[in-house]
N, C-alpha and C. Protein backbone atom coordinates (compact mmCIF):
# COMPACT_ATOMS: atom_id res chain seq x y z
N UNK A 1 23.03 112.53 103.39
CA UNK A 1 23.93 111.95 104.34
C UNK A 1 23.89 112.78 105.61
N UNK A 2 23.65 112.51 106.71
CA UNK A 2 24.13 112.75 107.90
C UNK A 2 25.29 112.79 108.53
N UNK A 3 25.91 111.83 108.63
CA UNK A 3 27.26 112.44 109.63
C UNK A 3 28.25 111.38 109.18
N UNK A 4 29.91 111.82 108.81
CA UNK A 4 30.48 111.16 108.46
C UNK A 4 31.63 111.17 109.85
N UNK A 5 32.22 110.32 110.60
CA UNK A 5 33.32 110.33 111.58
C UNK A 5 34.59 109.37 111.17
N UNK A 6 35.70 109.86 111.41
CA UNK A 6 36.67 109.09 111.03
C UNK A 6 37.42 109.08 112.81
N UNK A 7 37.46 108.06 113.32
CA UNK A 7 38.28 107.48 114.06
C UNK A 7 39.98 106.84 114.37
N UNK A 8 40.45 107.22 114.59
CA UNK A 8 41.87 106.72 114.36
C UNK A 8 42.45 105.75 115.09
N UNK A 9 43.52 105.32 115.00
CA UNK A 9 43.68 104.17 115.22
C UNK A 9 44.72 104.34 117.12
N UNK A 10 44.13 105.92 117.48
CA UNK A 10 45.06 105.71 118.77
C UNK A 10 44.00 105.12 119.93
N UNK A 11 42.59 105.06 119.77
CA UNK A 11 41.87 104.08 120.99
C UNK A 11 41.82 102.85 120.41
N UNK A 12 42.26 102.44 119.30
CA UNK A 12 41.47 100.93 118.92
C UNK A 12 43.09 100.43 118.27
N UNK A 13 42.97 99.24 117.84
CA UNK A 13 44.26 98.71 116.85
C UNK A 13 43.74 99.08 115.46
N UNK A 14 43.00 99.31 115.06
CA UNK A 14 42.38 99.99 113.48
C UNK A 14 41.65 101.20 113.28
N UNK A 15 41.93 101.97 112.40
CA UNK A 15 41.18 103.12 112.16
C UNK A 15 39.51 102.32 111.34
N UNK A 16 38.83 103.82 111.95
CA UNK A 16 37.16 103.26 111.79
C UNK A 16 36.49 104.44 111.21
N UNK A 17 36.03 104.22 110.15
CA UNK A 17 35.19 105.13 109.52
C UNK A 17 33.66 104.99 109.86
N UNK A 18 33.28 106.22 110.39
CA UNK A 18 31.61 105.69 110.94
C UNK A 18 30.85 106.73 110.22
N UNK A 19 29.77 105.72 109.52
CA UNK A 19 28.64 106.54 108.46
C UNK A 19 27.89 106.68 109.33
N UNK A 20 26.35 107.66 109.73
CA UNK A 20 25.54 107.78 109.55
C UNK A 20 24.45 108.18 108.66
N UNK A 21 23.61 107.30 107.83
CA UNK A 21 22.88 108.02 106.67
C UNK A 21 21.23 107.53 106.68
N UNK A 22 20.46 107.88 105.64
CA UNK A 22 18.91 107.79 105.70
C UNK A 22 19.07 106.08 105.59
N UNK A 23 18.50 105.50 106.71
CA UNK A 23 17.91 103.96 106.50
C UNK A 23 19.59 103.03 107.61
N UNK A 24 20.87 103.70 107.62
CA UNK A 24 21.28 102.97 108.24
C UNK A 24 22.78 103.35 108.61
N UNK A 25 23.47 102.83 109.57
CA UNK A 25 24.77 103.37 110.22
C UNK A 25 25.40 102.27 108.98
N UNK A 26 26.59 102.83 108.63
CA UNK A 26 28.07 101.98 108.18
C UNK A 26 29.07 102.09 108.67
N UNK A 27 29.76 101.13 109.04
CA UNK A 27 31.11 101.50 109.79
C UNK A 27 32.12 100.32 109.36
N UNK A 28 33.35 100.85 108.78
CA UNK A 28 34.48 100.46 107.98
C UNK A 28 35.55 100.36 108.93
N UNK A 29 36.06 99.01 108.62
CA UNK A 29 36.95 98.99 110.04
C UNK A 29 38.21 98.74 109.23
N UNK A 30 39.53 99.46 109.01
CA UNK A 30 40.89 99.66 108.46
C UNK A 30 41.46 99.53 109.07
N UNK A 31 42.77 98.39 108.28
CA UNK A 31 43.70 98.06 109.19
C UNK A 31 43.96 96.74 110.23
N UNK A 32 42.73 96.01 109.41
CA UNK A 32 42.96 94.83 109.96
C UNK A 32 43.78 93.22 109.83
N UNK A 33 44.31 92.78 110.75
CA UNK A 33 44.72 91.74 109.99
C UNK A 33 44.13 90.13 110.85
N UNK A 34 44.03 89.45 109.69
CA UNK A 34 43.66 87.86 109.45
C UNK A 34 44.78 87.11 110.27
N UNK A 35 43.87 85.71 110.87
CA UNK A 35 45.04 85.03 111.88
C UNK A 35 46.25 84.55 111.10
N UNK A 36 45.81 84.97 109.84
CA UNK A 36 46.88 84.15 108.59
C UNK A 36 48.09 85.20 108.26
N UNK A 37 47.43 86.69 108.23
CA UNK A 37 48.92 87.58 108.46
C UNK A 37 47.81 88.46 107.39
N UNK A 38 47.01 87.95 106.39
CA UNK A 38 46.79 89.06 105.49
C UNK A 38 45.59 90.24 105.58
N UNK A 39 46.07 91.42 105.03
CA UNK A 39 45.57 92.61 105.32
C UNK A 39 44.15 92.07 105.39
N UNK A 40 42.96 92.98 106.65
CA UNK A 40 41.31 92.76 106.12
C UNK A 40 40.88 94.49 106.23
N UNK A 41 40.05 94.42 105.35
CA UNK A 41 39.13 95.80 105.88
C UNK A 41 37.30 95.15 106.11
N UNK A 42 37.00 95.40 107.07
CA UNK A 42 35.59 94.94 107.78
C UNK A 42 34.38 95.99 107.03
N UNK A 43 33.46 95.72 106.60
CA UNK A 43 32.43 96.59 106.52
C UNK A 43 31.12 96.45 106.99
N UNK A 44 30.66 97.06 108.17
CA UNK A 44 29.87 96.34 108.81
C UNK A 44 28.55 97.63 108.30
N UNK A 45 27.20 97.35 107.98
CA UNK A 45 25.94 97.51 107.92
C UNK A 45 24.92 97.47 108.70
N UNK A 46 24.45 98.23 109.70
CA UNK A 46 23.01 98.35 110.28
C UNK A 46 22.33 99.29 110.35
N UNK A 47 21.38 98.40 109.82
CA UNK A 47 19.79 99.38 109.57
C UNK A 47 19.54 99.95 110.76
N UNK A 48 18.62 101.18 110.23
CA UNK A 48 17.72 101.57 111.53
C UNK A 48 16.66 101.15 112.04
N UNK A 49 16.56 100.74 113.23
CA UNK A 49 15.77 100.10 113.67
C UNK A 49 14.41 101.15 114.72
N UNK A 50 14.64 102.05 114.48
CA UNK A 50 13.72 102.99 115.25
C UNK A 50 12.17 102.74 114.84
N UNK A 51 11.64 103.42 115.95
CA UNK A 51 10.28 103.18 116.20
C UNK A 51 9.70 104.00 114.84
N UNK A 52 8.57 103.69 114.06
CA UNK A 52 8.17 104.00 113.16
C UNK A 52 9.00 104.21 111.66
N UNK A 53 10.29 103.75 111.79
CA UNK A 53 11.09 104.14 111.15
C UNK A 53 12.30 102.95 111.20
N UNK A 54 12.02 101.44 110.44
CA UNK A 54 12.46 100.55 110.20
C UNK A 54 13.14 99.88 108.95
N UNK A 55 14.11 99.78 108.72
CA UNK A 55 14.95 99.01 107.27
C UNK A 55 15.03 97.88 107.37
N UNK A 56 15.10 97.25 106.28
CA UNK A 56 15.85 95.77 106.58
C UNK A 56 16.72 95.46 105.39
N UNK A 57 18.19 94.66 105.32
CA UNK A 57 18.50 94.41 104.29
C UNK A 57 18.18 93.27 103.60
N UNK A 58 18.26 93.29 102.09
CA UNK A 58 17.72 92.51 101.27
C UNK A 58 18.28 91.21 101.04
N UNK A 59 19.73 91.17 101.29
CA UNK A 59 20.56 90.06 101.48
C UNK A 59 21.64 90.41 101.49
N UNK A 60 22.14 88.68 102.10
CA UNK A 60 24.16 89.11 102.44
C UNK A 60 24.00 89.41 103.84
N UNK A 61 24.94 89.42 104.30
CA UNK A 61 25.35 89.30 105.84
C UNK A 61 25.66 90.42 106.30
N UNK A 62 25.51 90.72 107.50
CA UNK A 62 25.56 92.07 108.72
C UNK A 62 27.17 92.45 108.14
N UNK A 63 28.09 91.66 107.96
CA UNK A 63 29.16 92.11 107.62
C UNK A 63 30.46 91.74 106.32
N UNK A 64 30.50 92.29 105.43
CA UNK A 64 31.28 92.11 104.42
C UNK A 64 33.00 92.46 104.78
N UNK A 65 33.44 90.94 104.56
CA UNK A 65 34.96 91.63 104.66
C UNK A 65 35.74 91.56 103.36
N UNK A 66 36.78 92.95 102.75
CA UNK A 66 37.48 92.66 102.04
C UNK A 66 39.28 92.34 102.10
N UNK A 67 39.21 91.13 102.05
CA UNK A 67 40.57 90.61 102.34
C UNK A 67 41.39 90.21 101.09
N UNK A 68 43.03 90.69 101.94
CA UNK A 68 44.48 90.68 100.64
C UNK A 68 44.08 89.32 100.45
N UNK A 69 44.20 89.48 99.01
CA UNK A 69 44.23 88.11 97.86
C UNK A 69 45.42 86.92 98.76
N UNK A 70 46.87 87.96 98.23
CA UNK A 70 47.55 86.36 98.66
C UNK A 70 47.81 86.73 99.67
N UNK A 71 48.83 85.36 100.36
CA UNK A 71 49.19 85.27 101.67
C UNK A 71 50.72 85.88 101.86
N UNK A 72 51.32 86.87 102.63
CA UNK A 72 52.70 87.57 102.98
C UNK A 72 53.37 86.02 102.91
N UNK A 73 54.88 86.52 102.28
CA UNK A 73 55.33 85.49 102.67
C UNK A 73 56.38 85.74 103.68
């Protein structure tokens, strides 16, 4: 692993966890919420794309979100 950063939530409305590691950046976005009211956490994935030094993922989308089951009432 290369570099782990945790971001807080006083420049942005969510705290952000930012990976750097071999083959690709991750960055976890906490603290989010859905136009519906319920909690999300974002997990976003990109490869490295550098010169001689290219990933790609195998499937599934640039970004996985995990969102609260039910809805606040």
């Amino acid at each position: 692993m290369k570099t782990i950063v945790f971001h807080d939530s006083k420049r942005n409305k969510h705290d952000t966890l930012h990976i750097e590691t071999d083959g690709c950046i991750v960055n976890i976005l906490i603290g989010l919420t859905k136009d519906d009211g319920r909690k999300c956490t974002v997990i976003e994935v990109l490869p490295d794309q550098y010169k001689g030094e290219e990933w790609d993922r195998e499937e599934g989308s640039l970004f996985t979100r995990i969102v609260e089951r039910n809805v606040p009432s």
